[in-house]
PDB file of N, CA and C in Angstrom:
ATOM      1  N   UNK A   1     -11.565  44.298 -35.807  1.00  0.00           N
ATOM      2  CA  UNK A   1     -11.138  44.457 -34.435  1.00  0.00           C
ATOM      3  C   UNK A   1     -11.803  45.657 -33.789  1.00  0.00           C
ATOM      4  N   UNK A   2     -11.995  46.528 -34.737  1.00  0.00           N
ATOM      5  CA  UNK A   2     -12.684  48.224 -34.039  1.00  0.00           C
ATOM      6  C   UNK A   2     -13.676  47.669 -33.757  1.00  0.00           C
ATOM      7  N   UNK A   3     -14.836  46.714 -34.619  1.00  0.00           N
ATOM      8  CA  UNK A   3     -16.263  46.476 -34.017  1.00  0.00           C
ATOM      9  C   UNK A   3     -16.009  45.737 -32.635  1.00  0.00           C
ATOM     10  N   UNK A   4     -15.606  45.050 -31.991  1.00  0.00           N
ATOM     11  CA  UNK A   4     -14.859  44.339 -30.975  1.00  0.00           C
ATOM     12  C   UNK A   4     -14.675  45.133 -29.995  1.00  0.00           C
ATOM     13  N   UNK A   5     -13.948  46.038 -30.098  1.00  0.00           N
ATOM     14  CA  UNK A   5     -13.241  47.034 -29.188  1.00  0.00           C
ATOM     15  C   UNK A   5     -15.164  48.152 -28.888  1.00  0.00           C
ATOM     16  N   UNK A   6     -15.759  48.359 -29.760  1.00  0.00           N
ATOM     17  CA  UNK A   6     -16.594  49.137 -29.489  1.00  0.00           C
ATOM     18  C   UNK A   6     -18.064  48.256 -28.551  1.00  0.00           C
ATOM     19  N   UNK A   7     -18.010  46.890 -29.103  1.00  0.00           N
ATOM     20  CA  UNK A   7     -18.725  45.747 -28.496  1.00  0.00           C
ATOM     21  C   UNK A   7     -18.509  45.648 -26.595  1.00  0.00           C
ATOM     22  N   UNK A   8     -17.176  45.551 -26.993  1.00  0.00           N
ATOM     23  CA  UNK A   8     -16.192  45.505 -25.235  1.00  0.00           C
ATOM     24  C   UNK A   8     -16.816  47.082 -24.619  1.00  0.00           C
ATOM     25  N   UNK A   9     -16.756  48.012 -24.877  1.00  0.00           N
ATOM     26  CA  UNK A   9     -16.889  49.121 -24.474  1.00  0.00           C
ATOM     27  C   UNK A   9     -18.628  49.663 -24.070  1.00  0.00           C
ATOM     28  N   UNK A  10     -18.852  49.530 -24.889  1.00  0.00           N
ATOM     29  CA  UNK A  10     -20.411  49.024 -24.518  1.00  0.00           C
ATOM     30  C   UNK A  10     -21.075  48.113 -23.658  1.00  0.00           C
ATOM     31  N   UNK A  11     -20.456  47.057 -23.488  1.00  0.00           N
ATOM     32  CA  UNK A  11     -20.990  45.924 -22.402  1.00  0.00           C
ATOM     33  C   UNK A  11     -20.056  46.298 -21.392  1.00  0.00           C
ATOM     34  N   UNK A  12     -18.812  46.712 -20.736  1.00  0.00           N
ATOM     35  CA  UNK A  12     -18.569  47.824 -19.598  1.00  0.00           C
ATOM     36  C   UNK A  12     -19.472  48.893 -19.615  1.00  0.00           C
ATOM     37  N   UNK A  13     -19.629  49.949 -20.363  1.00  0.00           N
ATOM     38  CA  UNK A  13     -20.757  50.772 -19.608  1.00  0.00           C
ATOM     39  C   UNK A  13     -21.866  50.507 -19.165  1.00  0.00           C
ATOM     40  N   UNK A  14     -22.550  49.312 -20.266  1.00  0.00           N
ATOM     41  CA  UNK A  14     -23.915  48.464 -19.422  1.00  0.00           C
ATOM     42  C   UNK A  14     -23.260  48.079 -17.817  1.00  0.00           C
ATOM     43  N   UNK A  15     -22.431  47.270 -17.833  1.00  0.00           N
ATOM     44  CA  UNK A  15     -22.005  46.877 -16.257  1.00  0.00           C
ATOM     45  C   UNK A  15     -21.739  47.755 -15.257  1.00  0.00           C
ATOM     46  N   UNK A  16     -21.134  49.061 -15.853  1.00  0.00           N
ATOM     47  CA  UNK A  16     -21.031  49.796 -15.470  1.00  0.00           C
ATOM     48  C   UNK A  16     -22.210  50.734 -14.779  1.00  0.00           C
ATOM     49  N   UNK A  17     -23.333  50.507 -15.979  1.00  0.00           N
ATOM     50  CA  UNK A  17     -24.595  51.275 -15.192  1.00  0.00           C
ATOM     51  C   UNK A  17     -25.534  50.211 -14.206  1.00  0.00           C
ATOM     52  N   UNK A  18     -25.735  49.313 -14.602  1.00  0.00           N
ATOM     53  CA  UNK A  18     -26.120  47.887 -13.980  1.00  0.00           C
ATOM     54  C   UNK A  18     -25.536  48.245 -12.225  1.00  0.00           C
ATOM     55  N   UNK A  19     -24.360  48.333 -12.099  1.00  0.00           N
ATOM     56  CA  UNK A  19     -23.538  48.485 -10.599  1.00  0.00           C
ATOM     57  C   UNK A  19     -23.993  49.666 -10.515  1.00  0.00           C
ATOM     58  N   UNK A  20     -24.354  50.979 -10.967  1.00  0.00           N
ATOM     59  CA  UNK A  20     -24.559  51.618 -10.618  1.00  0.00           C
ATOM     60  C   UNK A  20     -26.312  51.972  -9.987  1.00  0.00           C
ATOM     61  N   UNK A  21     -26.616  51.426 -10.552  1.00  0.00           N
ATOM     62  CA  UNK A  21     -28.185  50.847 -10.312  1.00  0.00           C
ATOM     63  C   UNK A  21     -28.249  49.759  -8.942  1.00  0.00           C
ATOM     64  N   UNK A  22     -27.459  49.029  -9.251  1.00  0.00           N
ATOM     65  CA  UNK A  22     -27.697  48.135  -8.348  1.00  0.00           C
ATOM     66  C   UNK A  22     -27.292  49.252  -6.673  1.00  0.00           C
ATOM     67  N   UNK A  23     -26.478  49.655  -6.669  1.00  0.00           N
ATOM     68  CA  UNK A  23     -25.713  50.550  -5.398  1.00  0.00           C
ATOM     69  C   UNK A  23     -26.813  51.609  -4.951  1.00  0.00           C
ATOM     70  N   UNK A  24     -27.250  51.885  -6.210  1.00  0.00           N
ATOM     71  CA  UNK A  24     -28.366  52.891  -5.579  1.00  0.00           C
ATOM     72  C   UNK A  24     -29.853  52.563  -4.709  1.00  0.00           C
ATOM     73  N   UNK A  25     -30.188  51.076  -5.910  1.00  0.00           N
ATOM     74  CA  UNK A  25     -31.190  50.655  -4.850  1.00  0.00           C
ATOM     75  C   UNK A  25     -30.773  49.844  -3.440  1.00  0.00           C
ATOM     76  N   UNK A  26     -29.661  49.700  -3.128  1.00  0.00           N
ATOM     77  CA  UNK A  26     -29.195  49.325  -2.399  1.00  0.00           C
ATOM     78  C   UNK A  26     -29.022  50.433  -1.083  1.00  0.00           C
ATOM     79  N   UNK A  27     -28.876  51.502  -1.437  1.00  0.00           N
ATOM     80  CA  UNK A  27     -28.839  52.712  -0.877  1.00  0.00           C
ATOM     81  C   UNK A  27     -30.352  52.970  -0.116  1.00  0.00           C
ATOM     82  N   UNK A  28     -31.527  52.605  -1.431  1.00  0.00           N
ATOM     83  CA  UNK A  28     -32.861  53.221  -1.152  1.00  0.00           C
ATOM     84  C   UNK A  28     -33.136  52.172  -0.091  1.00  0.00           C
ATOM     85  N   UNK A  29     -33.407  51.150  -0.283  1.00  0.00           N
ATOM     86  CA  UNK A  29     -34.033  50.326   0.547  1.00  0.00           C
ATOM     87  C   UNK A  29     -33.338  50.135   1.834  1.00  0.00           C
ATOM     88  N   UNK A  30     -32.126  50.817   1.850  1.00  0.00           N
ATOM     89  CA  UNK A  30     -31.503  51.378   3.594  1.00  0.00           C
ATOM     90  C   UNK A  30     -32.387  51.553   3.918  1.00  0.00           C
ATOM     91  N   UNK A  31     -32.190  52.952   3.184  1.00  0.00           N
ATOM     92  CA  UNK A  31     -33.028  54.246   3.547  1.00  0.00           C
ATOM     93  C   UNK A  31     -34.478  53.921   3.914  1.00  0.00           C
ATOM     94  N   UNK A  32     -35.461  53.053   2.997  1.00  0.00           N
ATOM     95  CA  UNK A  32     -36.982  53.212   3.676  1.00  0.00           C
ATOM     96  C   UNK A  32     -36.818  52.047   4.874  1.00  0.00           C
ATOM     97  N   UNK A  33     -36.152  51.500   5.077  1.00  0.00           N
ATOM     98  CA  UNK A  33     -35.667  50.515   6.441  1.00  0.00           C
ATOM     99  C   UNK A  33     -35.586  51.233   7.384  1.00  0.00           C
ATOM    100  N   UNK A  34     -34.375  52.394   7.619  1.00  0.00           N
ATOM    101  CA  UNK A  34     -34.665  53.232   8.687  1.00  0.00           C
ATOM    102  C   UNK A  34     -35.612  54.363   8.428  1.00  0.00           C
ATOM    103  N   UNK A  35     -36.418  55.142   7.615  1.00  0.00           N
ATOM    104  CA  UNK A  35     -37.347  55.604   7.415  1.00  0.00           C
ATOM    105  C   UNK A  35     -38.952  55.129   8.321  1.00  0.00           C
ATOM    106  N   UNK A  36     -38.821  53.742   7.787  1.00  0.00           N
ATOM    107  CA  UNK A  36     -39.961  53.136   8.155  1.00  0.00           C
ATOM    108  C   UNK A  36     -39.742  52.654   9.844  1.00  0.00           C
ATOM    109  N   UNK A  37     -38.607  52.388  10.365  1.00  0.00           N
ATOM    110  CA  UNK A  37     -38.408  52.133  11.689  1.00  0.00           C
ATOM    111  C   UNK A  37     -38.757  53.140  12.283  1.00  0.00           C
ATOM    112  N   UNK A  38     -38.151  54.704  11.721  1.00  0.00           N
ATOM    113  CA  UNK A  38     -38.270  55.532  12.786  1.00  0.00           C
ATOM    114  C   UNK A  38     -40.064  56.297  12.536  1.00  0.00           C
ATOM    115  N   UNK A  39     -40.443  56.014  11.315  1.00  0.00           N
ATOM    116  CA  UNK A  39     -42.195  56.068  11.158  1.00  0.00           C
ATOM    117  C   UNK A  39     -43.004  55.439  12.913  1.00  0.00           C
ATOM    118  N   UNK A  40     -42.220  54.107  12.560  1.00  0.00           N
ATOM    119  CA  UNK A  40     -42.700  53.251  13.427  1.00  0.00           C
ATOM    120  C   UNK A  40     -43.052  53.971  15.103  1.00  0.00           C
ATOM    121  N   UNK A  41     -40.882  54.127  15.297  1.00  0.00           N
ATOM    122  CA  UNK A  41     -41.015  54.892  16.440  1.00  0.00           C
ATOM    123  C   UNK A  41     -41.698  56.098  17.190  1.00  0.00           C
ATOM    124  N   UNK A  42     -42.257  56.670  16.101  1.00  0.00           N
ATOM    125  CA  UNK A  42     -42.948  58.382  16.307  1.00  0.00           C
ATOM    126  C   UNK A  42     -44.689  57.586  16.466  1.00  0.00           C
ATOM    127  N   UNK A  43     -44.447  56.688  16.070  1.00  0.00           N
ATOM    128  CA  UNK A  43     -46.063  56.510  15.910  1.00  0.00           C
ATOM    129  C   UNK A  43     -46.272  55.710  17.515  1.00  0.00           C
ATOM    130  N   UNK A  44     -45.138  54.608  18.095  1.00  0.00           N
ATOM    131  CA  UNK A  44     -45.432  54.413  19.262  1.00  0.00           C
ATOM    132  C   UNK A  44     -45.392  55.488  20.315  1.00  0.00           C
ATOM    133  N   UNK A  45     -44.402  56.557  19.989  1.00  0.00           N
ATOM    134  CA  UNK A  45     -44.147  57.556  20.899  1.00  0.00           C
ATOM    135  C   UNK A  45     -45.705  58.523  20.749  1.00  0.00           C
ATOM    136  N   UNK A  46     -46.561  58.921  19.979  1.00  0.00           N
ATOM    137  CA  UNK A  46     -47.800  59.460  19.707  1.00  0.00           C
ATOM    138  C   UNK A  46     -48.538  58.572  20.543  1.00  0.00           C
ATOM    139  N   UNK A  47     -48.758  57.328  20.337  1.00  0.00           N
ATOM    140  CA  UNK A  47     -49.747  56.760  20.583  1.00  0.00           C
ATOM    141  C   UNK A  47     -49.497  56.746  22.646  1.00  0.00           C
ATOM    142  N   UNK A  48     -48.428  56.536  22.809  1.00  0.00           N
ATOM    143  CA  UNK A  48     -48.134  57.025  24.153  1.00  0.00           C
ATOM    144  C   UNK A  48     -48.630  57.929  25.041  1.00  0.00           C
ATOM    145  N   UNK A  49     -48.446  59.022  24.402  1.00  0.00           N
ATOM    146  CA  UNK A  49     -48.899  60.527  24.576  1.00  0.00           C
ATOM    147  C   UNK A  49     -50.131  60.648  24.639  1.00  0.00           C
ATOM    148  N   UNK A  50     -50.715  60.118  23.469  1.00  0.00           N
ATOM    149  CA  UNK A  50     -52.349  60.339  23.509  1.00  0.00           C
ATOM    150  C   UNK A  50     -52.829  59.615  24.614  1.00  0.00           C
ATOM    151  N   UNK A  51     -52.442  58.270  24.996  1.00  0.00           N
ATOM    152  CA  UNK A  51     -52.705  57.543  26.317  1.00  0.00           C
ATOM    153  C   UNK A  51     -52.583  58.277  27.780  1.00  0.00           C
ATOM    154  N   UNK A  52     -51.729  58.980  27.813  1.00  0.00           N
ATOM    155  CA  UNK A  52     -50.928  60.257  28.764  1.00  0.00           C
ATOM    156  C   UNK A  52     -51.659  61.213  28.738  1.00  0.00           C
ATOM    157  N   UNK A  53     -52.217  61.839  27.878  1.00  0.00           N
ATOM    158  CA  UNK A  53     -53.353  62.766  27.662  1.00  0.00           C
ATOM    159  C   UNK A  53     -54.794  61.631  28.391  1.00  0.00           C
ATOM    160  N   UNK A  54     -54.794  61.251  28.033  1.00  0.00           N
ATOM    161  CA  UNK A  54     -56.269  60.419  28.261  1.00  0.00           C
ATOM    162  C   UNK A  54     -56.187  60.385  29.815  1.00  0.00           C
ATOM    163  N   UNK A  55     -55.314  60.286  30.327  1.00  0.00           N
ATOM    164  CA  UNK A  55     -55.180  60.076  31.614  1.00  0.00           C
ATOM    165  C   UNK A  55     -55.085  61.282  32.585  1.00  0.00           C
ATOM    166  N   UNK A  56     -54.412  62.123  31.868  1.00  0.00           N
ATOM    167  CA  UNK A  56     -54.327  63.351  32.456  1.00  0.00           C
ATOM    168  C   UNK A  56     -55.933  64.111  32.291  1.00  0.00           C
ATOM    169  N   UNK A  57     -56.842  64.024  31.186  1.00  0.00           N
ATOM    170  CA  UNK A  57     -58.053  64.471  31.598  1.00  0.00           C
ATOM    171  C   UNK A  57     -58.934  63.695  32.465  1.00  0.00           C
ATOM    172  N   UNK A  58     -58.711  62.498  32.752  1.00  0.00           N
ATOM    173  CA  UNK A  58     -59.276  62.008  34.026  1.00  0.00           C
ATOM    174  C   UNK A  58     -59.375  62.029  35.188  1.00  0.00           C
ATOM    175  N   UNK A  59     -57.540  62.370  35.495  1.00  0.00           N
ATOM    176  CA  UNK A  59     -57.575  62.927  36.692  1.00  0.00           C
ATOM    177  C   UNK A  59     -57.888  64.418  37.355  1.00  0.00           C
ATOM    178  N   UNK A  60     -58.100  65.507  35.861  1.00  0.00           N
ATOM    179  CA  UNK A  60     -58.211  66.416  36.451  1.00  0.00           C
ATOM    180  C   UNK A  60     -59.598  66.942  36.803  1.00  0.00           C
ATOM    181  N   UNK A  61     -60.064  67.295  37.670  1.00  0.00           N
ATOM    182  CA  UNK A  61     -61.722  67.935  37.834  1.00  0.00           C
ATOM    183  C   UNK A  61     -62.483  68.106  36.994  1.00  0.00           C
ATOM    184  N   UNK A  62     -63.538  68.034  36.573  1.00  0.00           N
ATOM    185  CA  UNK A  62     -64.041  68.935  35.684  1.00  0.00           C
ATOM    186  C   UNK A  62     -64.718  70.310  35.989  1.00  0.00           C
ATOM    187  N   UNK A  63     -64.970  71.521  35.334  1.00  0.00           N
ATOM    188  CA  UNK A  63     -64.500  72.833  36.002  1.00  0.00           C
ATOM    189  C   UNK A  63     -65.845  72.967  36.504  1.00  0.00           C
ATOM    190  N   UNK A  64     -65.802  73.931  37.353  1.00  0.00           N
ATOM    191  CA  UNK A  64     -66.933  74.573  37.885  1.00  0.00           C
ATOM    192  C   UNK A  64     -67.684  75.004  37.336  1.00  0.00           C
ATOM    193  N   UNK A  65     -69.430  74.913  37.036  1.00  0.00           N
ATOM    194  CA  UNK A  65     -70.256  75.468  35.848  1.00  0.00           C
ATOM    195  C   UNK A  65     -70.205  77.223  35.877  1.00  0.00           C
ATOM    196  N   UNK A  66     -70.525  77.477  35.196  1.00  0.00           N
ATOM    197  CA  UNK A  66     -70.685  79.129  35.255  1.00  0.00           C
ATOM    198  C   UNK A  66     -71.896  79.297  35.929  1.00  0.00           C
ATOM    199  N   UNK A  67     -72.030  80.564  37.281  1.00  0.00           N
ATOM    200  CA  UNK A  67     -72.884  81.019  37.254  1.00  0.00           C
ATOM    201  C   UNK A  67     -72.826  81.483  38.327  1.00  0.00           C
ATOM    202  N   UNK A  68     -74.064  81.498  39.183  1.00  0.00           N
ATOM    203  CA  UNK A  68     -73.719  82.443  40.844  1.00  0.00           C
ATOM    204  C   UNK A  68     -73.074  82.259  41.814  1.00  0.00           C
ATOM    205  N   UNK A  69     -72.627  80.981  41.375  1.00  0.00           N
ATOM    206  CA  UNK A  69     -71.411  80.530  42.043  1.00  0.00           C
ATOM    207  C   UNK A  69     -70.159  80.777  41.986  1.00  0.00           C
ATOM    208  N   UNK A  70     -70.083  81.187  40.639  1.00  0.00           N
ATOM    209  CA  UNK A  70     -68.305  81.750  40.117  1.00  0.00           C
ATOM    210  C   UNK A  70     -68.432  82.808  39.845  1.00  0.00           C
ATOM    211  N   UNK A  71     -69.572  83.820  40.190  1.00  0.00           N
ATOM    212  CA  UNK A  71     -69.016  85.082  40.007  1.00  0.00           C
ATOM    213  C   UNK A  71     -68.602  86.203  41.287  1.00  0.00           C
ATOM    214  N   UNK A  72     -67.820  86.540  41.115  1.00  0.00           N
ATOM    215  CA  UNK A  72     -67.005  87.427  41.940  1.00  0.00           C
ATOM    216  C   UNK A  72     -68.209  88.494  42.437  1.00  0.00           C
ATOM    217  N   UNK A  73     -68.202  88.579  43.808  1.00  0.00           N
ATOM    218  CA  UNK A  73     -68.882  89.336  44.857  1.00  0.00           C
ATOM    219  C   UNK A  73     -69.006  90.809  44.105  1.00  0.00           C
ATOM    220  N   UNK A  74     -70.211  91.609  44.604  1.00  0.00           N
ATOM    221  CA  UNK A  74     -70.558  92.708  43.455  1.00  0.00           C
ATOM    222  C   UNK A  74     -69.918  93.452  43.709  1.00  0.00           C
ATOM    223  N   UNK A  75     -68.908  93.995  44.572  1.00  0.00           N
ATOM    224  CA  UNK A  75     -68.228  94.736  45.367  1.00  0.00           C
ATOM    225  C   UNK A  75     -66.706  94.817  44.317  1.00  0.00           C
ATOM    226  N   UNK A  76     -66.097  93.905  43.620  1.00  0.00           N
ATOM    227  CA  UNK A  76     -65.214  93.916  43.012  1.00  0.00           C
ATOM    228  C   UNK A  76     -65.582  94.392  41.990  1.00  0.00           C
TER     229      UNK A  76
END
C-alpha cells in the first residue's frame, strides 16, 4: 500500500507541475501578445513622425549661404 500511496503522490506533483507550467506559459504568451502589439504601436507612431519630419524640412527654407551677404555691417 506505501508503494501506492508514494505512486499517488508523485503523479499529483507531476500534475501539479504540468498546471504549473501550463499557467505560466499561459501568462508568457499574454505577455508577448501585448508586448508585440504595443512594439507594433511605437513603430506606427515612429514611422509617423519621421513622415512629420519629412514634411517639416520641406516646408522650411533652406538657409541663407554664408558670405557677404550674411555678414553683419563692419560697423558692429
Amino acid at each position: 500500500m506505501s508503494d501506492r500511496t508514494a505512486a499517488d503522490a508523485a503523479d499529483t506533483t507531476d500534475a501539479e507541475r504540468w498546471l504549473d507550467l501550463e499557467v505560466k506559459l499561459a501568462y508568457q504568451e499574454r505577455l508577448i501578445h501585448e508586448l508585440d502589439k504595443l512594439v507594433r504601436e511605437f513603430g506606427a507612431r515612429l514611422d509617423k513622425a519621421e513622415r512629420e519630419l519629412a514634411e517639416i524640412k520641406q516646408a522650411v527654407p533652406p538657409p541663407l549661404p554664408l558670405g557677404a551677404a550674411n555678414e553683419p555691417p563692419p560697423h558692429y
